[in-house]
N, C-alpha and C. Protein backbone atom coordinates (compact mmCIF):
# COMPACT_ATOMS: atom_id res chain seq x y z
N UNK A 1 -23.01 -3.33 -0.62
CA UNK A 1 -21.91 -3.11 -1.52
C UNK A 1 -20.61 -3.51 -0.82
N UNK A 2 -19.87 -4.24 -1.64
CA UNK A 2 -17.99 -4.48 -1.24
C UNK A 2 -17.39 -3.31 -1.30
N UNK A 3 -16.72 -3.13 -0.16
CA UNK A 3 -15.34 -2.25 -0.39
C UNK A 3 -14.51 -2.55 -0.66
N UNK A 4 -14.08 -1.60 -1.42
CA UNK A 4 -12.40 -1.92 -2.14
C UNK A 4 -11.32 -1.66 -0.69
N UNK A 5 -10.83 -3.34 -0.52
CA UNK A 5 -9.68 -2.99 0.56
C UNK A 5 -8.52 -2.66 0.17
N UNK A 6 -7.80 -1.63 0.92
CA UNK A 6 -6.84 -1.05 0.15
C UNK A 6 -5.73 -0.97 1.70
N UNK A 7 -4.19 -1.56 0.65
CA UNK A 7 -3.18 -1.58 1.62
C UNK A 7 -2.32 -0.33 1.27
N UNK A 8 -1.48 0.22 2.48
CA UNK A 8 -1.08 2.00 1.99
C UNK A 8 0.30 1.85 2.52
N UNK A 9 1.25 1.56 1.72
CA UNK A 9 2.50 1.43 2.15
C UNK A 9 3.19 2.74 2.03
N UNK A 10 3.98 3.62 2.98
CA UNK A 10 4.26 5.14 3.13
C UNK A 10 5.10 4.82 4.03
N UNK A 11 6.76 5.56 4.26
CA UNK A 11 7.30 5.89 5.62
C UNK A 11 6.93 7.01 6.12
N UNK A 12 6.46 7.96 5.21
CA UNK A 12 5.93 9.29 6.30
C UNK A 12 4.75 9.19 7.07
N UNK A 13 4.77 9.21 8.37
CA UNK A 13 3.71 8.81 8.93
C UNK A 13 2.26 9.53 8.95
N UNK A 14 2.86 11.02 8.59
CA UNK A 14 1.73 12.00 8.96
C UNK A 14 0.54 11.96 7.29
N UNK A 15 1.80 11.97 6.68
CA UNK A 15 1.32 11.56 5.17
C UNK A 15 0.61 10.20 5.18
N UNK A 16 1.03 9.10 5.83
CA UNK A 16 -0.32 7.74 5.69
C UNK A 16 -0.91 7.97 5.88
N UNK A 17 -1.23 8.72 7.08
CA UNK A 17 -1.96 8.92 7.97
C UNK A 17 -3.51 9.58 7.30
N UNK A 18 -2.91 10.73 6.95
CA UNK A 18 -3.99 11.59 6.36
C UNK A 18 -4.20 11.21 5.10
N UNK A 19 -3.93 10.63 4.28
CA UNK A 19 -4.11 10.00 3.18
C UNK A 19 -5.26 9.08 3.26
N UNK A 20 -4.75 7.73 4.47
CA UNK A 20 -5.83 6.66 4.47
C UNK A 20 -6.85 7.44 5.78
N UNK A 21 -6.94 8.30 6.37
CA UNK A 21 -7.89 8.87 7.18
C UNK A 21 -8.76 10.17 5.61
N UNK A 22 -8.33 10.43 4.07
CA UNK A 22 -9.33 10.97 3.54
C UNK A 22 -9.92 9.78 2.69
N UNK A 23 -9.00 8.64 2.54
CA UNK A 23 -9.57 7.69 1.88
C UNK A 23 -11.22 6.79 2.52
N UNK A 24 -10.89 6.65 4.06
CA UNK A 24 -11.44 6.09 4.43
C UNK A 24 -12.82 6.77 4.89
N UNK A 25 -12.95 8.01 4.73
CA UNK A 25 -14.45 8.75 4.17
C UNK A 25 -15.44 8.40 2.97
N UNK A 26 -14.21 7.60 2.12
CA UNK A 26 -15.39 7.41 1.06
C UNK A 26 -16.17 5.72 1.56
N UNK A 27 -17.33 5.71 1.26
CA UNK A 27 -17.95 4.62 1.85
C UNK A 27 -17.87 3.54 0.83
N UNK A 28 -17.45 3.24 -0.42
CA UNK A 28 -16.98 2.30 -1.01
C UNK A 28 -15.05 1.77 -0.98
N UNK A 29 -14.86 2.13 0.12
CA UNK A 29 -12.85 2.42 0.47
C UNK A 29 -13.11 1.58 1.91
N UNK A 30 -12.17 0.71 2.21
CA UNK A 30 -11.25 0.61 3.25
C UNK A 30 -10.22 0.73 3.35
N UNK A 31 -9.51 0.94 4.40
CA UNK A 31 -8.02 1.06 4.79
C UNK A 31 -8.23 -0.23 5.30
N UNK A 32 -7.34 -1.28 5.11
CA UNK A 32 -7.19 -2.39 5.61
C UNK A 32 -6.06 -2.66 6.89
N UNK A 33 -5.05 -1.62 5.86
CA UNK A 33 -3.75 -1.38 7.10
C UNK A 33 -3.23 -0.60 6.33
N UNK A 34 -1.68 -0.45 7.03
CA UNK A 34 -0.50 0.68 6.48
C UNK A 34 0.60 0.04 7.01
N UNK A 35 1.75 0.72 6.04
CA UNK A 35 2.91 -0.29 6.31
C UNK A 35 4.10 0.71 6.52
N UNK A 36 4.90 0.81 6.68
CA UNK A 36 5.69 1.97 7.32
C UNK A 36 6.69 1.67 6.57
N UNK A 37 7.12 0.63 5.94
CA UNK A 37 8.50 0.23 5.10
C UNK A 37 8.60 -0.90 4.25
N UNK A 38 9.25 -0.81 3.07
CA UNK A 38 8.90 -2.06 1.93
C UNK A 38 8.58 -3.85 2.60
N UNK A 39 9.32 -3.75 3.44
CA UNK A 39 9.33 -5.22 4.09
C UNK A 39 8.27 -5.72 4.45
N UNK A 40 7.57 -4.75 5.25
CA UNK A 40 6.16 -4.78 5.84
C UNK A 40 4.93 -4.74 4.89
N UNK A 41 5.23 -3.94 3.96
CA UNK A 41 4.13 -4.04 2.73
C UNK A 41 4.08 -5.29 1.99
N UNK A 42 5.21 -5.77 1.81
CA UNK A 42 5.24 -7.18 1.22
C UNK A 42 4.59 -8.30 2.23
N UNK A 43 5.08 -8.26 3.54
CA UNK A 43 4.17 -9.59 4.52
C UNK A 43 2.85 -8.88 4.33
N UNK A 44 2.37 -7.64 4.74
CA UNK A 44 0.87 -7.46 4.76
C UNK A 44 0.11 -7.66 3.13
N UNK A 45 0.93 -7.70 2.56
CA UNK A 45 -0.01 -7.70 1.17
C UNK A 45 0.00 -9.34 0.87
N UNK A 46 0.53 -10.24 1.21
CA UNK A 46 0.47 -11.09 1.27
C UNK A 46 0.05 -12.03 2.22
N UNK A 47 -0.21 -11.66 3.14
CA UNK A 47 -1.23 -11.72 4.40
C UNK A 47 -2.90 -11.65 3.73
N UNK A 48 -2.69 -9.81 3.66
CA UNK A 48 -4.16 -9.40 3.66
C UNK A 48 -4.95 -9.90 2.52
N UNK A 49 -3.89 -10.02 1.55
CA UNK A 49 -4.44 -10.24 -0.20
C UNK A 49 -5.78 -8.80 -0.50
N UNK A 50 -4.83 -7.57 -0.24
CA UNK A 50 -5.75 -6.66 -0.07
C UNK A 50 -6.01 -5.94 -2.13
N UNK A 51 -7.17 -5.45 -2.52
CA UNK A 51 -8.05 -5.03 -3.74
C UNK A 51 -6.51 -4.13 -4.28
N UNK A 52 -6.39 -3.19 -3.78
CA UNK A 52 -5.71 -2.14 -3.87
C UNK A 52 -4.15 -1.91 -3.06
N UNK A 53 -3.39 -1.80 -3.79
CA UNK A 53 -1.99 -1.46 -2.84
C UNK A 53 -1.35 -0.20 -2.96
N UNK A 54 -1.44 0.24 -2.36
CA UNK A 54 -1.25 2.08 -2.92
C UNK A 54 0.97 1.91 -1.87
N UNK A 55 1.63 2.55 -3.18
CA UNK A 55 2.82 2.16 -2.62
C UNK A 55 4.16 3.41 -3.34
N UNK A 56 4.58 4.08 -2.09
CA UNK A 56 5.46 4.93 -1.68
C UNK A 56 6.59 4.38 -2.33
N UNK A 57 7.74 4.71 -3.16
CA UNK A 57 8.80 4.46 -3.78
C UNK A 57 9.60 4.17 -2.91
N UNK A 58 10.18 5.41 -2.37
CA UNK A 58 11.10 5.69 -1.47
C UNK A 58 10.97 5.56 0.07
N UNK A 59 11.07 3.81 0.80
CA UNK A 59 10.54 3.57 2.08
C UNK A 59 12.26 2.71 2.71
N UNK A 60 12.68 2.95 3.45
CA UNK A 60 13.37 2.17 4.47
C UNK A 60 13.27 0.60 3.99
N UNK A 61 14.29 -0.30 4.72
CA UNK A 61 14.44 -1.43 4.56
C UNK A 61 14.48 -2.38 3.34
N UNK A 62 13.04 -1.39 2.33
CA UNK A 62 12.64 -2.66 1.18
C UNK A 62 12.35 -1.04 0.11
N UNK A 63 13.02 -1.00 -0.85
CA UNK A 63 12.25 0.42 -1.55
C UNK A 63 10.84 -0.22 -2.31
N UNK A 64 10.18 0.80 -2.32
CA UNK A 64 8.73 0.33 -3.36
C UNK A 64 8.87 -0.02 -4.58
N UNK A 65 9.47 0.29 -5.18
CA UNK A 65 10.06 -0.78 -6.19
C UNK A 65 10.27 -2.33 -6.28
N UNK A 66 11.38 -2.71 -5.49
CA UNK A 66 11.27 -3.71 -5.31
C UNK A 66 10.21 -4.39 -4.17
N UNK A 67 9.60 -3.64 -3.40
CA UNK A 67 8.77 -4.47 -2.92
C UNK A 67 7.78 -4.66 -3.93
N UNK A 68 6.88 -3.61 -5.03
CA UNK A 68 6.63 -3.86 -5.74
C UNK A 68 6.79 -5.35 -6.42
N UNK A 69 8.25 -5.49 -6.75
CA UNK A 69 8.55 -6.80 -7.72
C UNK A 69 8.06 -8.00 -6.75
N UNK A 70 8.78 -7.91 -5.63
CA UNK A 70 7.78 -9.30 -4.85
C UNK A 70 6.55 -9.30 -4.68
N UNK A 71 6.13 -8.39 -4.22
CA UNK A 71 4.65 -8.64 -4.64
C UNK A 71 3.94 -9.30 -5.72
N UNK A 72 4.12 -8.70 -6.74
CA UNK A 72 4.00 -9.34 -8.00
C UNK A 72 4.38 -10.89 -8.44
N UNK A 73 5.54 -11.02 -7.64
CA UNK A 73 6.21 -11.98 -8.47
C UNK A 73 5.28 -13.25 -7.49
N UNK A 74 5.01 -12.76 -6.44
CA UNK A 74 3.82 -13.90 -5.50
C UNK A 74 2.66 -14.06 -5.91
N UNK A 75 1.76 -12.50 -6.08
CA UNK A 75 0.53 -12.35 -6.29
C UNK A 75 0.34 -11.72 -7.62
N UNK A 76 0.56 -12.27 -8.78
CA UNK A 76 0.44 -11.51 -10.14
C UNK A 76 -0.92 -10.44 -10.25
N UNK A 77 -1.46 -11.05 -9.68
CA UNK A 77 -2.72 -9.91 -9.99
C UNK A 77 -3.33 -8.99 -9.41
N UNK A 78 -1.97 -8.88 -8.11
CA UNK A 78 -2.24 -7.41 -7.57
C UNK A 78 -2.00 -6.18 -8.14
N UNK A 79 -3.29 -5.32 -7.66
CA UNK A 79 -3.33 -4.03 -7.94
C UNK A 79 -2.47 -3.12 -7.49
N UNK A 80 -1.39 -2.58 -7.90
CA UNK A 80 -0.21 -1.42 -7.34
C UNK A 80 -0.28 -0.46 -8.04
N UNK A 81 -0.74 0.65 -7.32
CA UNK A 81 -0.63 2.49 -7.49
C UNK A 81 0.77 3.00 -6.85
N UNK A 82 1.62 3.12 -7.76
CA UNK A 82 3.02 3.94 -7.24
C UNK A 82 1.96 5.72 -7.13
N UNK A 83 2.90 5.75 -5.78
CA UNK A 83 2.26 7.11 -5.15
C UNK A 83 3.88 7.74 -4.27
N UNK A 84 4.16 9.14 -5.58
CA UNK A 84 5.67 9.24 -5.17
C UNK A 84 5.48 10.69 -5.13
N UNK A 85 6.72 11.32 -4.72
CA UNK A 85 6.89 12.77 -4.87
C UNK A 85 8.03 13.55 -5.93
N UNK A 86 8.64 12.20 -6.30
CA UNK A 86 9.61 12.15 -7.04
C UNK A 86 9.16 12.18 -8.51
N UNK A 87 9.63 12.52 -9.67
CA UNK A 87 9.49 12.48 -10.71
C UNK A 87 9.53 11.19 -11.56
């Protein structure tokens, strides 16, 4: 079976952390990487061309939002899960 590779863009570290360390228990999941700030999620997702992009709103340098939009606007048919604390 393929795993779904999955990129985890978050500035809280402890929060990636444990997030892609419960993700990566399930045996159809990879963590491919993690990105610490919008900028970085955009080169790695466009790098990795990863299944899944799981992506933090509120990150330093690039917000998830707009990294969101580049993403998209490169790779239309990536998969993005906004994953916020915010309303």
């Amino acid at each position: 079976m393929e795993k779904i590779r999955i990129l985890f863009a978050g500035d809280h570290l402890v929060v990636r952390q444990s997030v892609c360390a419960f993700l990566q228990k399930e045996r159809d999941l990879a963590v491919v990487a993690e990105a610490g700030d919008g900028e970085e999620a955009v080169r790695l997702a466009r790098e990795l061309n990863p299944d899944v992009i799981i992506m933090d709103i509120s990150m330093p340098k690039l917000n998830g939002i707009e990294a969101t939009r580049q993403i998209k606007a490169s790779q239309p048919s990536a998969t993005i899960l906004i994953l916020s604390a915010y309303d």
